[in-house]
Protein backbone atom coordinates (compact mmCIF):
# COMPACT_ATOMS: atom_id res chain seq x y z
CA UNK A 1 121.41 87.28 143.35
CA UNK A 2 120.56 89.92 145.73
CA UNK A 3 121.09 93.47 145.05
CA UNK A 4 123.29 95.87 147.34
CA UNK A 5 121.59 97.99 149.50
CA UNK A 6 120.69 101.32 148.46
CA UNK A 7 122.34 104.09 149.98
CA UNK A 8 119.89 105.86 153.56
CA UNK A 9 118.12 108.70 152.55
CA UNK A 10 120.33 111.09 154.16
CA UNK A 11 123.28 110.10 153.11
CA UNK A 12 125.03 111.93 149.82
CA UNK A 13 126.74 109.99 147.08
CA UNK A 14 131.00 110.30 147.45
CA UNK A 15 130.87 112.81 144.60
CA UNK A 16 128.51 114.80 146.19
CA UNK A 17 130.15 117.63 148.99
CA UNK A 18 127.92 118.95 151.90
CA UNK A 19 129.77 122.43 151.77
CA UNK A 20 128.92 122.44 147.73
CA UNK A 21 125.10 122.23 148.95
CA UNK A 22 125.05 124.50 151.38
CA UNK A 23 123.11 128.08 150.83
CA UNK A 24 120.68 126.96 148.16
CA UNK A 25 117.65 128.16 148.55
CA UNK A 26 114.21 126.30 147.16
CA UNK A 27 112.16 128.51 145.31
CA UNK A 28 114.99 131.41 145.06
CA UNK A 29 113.48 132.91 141.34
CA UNK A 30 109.70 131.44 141.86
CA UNK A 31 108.22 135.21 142.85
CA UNK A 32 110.40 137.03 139.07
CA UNK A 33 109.08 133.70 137.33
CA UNK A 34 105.53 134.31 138.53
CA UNK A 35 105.50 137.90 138.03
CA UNK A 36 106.71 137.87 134.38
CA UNK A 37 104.79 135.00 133.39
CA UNK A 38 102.03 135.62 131.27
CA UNK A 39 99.94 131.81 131.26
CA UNK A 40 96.45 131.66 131.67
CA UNK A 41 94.95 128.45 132.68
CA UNK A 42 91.06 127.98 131.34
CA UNK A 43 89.04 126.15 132.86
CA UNK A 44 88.07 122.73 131.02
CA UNK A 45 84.64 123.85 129.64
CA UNK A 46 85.71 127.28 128.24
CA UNK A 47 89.22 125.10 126.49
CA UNK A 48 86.60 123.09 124.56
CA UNK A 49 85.14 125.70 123.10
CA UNK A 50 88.32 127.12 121.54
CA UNK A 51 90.35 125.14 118.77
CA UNK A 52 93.72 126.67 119.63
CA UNK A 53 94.77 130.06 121.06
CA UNK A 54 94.33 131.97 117.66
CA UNK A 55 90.94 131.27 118.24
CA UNK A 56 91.47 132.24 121.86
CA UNK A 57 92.58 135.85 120.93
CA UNK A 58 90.63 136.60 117.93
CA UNK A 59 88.03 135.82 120.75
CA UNK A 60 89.47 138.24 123.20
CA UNK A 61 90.37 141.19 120.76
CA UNK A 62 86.49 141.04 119.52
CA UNK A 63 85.26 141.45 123.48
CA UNK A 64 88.45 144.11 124.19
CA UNK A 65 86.76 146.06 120.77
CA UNK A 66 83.57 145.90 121.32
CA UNK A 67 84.47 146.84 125.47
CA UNK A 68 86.06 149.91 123.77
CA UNK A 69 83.01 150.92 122.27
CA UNK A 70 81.16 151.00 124.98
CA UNK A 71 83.40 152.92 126.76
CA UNK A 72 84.21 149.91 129.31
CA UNK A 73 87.66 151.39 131.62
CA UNK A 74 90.29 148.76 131.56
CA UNK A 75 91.68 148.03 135.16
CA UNK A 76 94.55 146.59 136.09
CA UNK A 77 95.63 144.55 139.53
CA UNK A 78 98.88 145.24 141.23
């Protein structure tokens, strides 16, 4: 049995309306998403060292304290 032949790529299915489509924009929320995001990626080798991100912030906390101490100014990108 052979099977039907799939619909060309630029085609749209019948329930599908051009007009419907038209105006969307890829991407349209990607710069709020980035900007509130607040994920940090690790790199592999510094991951391993950390059991889960408890560990990851007690971690942090102890360098922002003892940074504190030492009177270290905290700077911030923008």
């Amino acid at each position: 049995m052979k099977k039907a032949k799939a619909a060309g790529a630029d085609e749209l299915r019948p329930e599908y309306k051009q007009s419907d489509l038209d105006g969307l924009v890829r991407g349209k929320y990607a710069k709020r998403v980035r900007a509130s995001s607040n994920v940090v990626v690790l790199d592999p080798e510094v991951a391993d060292l950390f059991p889960n991100a408890e560990a990851v912030n007690a971690a942090l906390r102890s360098l922002a304290e003892i940074a504190q101490r030492a009177g270290v100014r905290r700077r911030r990108n923008r």
